[in-house]
Structure formats: C-alpha cells, structure tokens
PDB file of N, CA and C in Angstrom:
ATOM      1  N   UNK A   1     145.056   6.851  -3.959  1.00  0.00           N
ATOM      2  CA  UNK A   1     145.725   8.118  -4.242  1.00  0.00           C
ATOM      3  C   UNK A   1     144.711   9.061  -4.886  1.00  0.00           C
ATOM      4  N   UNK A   2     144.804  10.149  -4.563  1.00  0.00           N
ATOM      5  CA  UNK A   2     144.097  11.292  -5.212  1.00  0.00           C
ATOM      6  C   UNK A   2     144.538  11.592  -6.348  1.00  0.00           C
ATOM      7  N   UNK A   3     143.199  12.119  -7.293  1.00  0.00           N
ATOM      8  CA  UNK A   3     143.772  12.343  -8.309  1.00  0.00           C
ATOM      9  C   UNK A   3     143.904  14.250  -8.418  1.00  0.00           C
ATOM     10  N   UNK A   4     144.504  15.106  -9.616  1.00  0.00           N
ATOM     11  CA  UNK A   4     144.719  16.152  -9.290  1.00  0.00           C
ATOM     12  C   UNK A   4     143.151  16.908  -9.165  1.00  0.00           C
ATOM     13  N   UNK A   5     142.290  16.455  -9.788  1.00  0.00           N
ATOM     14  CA  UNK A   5     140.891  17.193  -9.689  1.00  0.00           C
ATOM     15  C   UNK A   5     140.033  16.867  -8.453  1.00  0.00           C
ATOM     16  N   UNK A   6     140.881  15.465  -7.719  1.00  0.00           N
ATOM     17  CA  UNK A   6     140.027  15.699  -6.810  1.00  0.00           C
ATOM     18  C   UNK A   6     140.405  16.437  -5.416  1.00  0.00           C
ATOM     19  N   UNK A   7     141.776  16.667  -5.496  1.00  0.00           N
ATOM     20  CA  UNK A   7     143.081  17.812  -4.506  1.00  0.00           C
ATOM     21  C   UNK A   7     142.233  18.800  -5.098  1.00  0.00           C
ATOM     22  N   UNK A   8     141.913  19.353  -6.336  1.00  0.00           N
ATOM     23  CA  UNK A   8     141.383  21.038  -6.374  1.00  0.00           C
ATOM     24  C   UNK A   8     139.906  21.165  -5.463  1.00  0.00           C
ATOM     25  N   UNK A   9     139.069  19.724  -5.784  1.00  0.00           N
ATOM     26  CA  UNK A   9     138.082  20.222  -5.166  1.00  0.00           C
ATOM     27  C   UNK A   9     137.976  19.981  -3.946  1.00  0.00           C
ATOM     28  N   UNK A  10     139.024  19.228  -2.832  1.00  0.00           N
ATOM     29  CA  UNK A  10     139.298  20.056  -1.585  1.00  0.00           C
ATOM     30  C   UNK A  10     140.329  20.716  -1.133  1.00  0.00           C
ATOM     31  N   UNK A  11     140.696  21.713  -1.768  1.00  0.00           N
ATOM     32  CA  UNK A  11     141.486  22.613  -1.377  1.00  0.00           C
ATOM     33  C   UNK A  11     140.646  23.452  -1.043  1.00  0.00           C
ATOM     34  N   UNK A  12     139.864  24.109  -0.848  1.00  0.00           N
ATOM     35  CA  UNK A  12     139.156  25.172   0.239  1.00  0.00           C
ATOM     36  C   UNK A  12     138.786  24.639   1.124  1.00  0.00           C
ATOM     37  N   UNK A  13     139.061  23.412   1.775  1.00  0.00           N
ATOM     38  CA  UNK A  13     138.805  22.120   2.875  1.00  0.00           C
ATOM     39  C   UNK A  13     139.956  22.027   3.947  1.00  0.00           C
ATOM     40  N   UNK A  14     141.336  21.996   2.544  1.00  0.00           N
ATOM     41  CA  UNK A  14     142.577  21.826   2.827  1.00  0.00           C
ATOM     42  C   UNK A  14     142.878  22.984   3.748  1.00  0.00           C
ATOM     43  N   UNK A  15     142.428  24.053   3.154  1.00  0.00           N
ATOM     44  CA  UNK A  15     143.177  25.894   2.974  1.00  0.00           C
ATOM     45  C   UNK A  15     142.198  25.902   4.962  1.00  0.00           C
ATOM     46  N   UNK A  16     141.053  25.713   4.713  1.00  0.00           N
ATOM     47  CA  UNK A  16     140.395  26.013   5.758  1.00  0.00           C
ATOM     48  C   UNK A  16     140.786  25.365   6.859  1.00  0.00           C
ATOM     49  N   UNK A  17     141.165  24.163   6.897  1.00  0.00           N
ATOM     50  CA  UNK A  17     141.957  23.221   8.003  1.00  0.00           C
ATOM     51  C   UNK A  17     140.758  22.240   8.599  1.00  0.00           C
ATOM     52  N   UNK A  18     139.666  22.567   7.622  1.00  0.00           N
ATOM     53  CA  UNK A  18     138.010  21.485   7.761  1.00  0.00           C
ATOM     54  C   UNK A  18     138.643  19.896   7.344  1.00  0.00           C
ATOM     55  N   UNK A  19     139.223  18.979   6.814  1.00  0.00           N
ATOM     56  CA  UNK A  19     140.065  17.648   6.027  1.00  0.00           C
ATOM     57  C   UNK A  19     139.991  17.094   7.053  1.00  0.00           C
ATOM     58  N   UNK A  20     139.326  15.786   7.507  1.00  0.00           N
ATOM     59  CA  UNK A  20     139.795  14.842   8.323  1.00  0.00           C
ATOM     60  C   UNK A  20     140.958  13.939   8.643  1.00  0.00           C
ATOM     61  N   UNK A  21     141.636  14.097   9.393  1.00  0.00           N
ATOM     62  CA  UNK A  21     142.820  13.350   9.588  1.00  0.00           C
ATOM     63  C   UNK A  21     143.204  12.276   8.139  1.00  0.00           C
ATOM     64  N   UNK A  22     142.594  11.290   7.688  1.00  0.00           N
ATOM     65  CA  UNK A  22     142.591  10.655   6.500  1.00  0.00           C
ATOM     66  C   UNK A  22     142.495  11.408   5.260  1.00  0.00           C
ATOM     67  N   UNK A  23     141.930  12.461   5.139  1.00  0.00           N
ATOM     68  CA  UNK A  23     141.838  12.891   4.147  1.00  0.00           C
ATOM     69  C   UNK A  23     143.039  14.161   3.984  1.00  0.00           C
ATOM     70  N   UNK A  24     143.612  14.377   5.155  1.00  0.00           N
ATOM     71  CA  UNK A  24     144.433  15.176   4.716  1.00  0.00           C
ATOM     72  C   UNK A  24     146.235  14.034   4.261  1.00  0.00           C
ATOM     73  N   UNK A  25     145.922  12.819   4.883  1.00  0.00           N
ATOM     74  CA  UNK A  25     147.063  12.189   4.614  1.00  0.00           C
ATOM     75  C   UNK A  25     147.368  11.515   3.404  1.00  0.00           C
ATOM     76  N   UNK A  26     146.032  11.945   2.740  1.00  0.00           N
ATOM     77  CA  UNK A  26     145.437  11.628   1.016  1.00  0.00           C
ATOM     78  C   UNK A  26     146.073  12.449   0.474  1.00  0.00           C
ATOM     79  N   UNK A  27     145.895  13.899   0.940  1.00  0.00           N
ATOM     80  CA  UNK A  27     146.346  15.223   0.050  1.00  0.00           C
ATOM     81  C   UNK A  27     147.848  15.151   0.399  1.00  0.00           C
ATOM     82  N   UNK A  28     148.317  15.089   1.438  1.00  0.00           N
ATOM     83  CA  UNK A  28     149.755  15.020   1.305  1.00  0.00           C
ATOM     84  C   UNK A  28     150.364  14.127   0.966  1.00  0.00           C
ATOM     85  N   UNK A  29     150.296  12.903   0.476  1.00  0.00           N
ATOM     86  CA  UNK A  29     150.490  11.746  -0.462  1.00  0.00           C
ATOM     87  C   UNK A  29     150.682  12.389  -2.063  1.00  0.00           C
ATOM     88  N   UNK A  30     149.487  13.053  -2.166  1.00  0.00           N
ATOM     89  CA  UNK A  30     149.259  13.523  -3.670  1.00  0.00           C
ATOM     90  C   UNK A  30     150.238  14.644  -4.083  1.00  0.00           C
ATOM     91  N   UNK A  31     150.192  15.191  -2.797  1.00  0.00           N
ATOM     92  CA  UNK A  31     151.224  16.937  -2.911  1.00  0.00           C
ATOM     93  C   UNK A  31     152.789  16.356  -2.860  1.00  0.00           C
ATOM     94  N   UNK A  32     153.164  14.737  -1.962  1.00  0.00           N
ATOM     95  CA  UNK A  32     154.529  14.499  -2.357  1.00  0.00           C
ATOM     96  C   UNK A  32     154.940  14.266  -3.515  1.00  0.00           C
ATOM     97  N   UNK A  33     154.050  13.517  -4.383  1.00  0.00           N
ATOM     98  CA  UNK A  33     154.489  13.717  -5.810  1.00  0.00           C
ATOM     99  C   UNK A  33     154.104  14.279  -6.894  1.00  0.00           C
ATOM    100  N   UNK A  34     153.253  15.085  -6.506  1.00  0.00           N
ATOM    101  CA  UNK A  34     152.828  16.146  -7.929  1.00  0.00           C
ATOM    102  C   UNK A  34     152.726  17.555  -7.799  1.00  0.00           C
ATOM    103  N   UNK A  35     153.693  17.536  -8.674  1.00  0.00           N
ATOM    104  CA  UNK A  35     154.561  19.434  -8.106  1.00  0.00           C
ATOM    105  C   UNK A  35     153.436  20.320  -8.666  1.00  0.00           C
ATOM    106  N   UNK A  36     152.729  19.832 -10.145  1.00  0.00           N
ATOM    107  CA  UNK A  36     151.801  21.236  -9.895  1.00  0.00           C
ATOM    108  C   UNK A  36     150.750  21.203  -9.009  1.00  0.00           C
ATOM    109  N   UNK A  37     150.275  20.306  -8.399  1.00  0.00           N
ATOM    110  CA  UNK A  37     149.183  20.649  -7.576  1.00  0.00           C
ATOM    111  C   UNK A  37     149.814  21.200  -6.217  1.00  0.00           C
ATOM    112  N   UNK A  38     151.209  21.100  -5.741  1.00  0.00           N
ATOM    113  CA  UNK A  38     152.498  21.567  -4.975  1.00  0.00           C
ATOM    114  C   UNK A  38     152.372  23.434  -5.033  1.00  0.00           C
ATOM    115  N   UNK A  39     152.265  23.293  -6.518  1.00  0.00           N
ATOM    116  CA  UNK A  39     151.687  24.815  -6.759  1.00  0.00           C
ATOM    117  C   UNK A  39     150.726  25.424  -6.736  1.00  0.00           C
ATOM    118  N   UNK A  40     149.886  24.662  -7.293  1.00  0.00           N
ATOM    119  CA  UNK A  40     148.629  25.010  -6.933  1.00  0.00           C
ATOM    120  C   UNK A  40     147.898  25.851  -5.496  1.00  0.00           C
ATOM    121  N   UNK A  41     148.265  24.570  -4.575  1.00  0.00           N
ATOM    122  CA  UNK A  41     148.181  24.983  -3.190  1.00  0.00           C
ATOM    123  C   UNK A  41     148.445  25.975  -2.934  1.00  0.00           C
ATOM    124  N   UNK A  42     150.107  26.167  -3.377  1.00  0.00           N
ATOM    125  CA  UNK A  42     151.324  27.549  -2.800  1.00  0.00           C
ATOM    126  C   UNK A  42     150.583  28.785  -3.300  1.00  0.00           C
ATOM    127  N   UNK A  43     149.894  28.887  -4.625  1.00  0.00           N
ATOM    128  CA  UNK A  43     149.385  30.176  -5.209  1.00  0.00           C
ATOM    129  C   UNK A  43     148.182  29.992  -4.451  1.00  0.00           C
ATOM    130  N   UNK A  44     146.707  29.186  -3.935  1.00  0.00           N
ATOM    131  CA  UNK A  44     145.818  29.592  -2.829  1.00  0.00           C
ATOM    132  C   UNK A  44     146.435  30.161  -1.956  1.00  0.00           C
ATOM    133  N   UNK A  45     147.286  29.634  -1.168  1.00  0.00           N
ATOM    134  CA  UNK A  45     147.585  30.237   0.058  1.00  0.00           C
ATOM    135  C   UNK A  45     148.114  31.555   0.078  1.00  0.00           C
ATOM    136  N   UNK A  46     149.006  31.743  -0.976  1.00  0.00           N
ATOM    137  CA  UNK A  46     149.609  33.238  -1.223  1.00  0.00           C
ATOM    138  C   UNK A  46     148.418  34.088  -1.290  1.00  0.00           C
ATOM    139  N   UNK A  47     147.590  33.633  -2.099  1.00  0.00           N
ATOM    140  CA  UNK A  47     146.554  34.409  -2.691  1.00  0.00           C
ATOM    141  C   UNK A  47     145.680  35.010  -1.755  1.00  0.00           C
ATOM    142  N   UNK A  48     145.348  33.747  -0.684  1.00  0.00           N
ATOM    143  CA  UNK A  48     144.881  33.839   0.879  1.00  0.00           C
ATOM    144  C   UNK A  48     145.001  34.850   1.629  1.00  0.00           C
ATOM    145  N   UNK A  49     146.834  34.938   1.586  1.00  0.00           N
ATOM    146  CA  UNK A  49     147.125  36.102   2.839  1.00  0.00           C
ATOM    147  C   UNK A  49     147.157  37.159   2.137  1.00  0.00           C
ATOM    148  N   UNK A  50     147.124  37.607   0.972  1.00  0.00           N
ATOM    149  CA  UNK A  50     147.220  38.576   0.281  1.00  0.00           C
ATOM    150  C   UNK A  50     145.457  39.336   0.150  1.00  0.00           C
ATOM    151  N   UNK A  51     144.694  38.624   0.393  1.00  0.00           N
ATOM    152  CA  UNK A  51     143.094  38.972   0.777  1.00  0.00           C
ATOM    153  C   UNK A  51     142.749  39.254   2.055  1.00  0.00           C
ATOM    154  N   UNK A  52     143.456  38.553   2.807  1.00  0.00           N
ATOM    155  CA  UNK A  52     143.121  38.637   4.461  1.00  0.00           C
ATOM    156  C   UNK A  52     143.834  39.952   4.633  1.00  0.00           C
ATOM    157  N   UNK A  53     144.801  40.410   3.735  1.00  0.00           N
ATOM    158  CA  UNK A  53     145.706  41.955   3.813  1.00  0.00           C
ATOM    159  C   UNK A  53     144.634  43.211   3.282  1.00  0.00           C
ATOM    160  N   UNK A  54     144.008  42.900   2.746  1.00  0.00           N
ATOM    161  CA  UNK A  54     143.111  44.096   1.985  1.00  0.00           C
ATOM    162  C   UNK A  54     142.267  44.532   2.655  1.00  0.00           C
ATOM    163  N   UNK A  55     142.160  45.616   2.754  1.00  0.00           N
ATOM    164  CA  UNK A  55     141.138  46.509   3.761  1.00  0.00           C
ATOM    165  C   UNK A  55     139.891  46.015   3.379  1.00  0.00           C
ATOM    166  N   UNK A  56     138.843  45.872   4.452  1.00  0.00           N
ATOM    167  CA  UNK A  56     137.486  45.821   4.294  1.00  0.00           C
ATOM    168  C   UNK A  56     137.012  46.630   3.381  1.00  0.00           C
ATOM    169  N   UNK A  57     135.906  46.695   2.388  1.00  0.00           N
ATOM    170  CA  UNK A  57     135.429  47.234   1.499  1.00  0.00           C
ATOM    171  C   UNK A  57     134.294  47.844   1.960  1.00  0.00           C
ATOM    172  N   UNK A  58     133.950  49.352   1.548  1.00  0.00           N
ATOM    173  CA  UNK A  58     132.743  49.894   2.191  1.00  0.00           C
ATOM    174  C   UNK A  58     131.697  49.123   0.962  1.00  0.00           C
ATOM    175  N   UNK A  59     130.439  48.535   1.664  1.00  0.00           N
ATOM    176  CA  UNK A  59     129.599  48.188   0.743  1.00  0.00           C
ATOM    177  C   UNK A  59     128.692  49.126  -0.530  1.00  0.00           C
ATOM    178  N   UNK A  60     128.617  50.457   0.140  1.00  0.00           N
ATOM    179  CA  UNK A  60     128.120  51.339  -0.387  1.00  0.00           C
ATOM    180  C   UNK A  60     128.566  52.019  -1.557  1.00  0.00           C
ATOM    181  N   UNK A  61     130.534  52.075  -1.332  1.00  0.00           N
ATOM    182  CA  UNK A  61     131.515  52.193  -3.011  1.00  0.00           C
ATOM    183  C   UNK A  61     131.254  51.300  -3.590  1.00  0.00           C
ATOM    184  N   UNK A  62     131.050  49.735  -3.353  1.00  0.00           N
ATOM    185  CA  UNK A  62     130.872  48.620  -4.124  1.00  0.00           C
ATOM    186  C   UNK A  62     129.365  49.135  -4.866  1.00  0.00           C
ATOM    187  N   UNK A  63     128.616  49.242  -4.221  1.00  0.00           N
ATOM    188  CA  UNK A  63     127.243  49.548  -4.938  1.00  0.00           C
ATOM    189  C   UNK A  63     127.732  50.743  -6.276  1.00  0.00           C
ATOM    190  N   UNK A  64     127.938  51.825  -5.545  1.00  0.00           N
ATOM    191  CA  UNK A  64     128.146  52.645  -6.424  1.00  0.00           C
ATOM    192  C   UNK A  64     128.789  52.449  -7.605  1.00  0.00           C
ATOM    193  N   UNK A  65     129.569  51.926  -7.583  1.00  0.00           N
ATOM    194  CA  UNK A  65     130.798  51.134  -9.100  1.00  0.00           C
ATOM    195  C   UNK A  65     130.125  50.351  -9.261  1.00  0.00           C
ATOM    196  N   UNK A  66     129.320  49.380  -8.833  1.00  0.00           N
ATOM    197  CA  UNK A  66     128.361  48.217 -10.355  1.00  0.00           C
ATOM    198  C   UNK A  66     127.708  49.455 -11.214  1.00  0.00           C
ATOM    199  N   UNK A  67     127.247  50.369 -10.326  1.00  0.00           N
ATOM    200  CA  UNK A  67     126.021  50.566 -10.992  1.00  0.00           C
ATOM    201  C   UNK A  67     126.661  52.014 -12.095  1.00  0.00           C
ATOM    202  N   UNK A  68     127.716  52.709 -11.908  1.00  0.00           N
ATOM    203  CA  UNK A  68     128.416  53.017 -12.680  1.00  0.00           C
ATOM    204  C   UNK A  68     129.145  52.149 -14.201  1.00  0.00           C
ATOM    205  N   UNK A  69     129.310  51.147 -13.832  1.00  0.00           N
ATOM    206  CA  UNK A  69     129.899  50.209 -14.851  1.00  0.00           C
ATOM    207  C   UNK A  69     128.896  49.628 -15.631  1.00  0.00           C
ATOM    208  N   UNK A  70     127.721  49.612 -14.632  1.00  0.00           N
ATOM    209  CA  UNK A  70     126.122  48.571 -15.897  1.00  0.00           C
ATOM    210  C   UNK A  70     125.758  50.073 -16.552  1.00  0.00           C
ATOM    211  N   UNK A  71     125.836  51.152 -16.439  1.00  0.00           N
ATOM    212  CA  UNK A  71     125.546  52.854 -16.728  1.00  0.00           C
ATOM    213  C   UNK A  71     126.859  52.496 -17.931  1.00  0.00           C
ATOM    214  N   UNK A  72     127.579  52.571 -17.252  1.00  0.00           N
ATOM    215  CA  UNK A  72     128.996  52.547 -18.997  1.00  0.00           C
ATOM    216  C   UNK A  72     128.699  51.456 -19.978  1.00  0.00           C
ATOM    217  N   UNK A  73     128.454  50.504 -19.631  1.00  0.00           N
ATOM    218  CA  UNK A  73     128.481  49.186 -20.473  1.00  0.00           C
ATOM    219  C   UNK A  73     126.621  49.432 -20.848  1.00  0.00           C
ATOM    220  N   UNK A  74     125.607  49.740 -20.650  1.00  0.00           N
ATOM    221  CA  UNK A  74     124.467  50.189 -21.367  1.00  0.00           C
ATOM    222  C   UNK A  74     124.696  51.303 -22.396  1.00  0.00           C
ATOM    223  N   UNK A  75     124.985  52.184 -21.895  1.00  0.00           N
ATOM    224  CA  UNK A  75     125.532  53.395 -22.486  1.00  0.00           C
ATOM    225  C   UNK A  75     126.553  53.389 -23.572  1.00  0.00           C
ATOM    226  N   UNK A  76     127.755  52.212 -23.709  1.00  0.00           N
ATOM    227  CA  UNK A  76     128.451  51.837 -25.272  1.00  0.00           C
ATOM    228  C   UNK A  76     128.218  50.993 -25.558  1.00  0.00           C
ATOM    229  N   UNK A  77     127.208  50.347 -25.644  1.00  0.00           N
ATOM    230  CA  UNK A  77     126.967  48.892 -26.288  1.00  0.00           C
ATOM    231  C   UNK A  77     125.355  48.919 -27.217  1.00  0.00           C
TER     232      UNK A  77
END
C-alpha cells in the first residue's frame, strides 16, 4: 500500500496519465481509503482545468512586471 507521501509524489504522474497499469492500481487502493489524499487529487485536478482555462500569457507583460516589482521591492527596502 502506498503511503500518503508517496501518492503526492506521483500525482503529476497520476494527473498526467504517465502511472503504469500497477502503479495506478497502487494509487487507487490508497485513494479508496484515504479521503484526504481523495482530496488532494480533487483540488490538482480542479486546479488543472482552471489553468488549462487561463489565457496564454504574453511573455513580454511577464517581463515587464518582474522587473517593475524587483524596481518596487529595491526601491522600499
């Protein structure tokens, strides 16, 4: 049986659908009886489609806001 730390560290295995037949019949063993890692899962996956929903990011606003924020955080500190 899996234990809960070792379900966290393949859940981006799990989420991705990469788990070999055995290893996913490990995780669903573990997920029938332990409700928070039950949750666990449920909040990746929510979290998942809720990212795959967000518009692509122009790289160039991303630039611009670090370098605004390392400019604020030099500037009060």
């Amino acid at each position: 049986m899996l234990t809960c730390k070792e379900l966290v560290g393949r859940s981006s295995d799990l989420l991705d659908g990469e788990l070999k037949f055995k290893q996913r019949l490990a995780v669903a063993a573990h997920l029938a009886v332990c409700l928070r890692c039950r949750r666990f899962i449920r909040q990746l996956r929510l979290s998942q489609r809720v990212i795959r929903q967000l518009p692509e990011a122009d790289v160039a606003e991303l630039d611009a806001l670090l370098k605004a924020m390392q400019a604020f955080r030099r500037d009060h500190h």
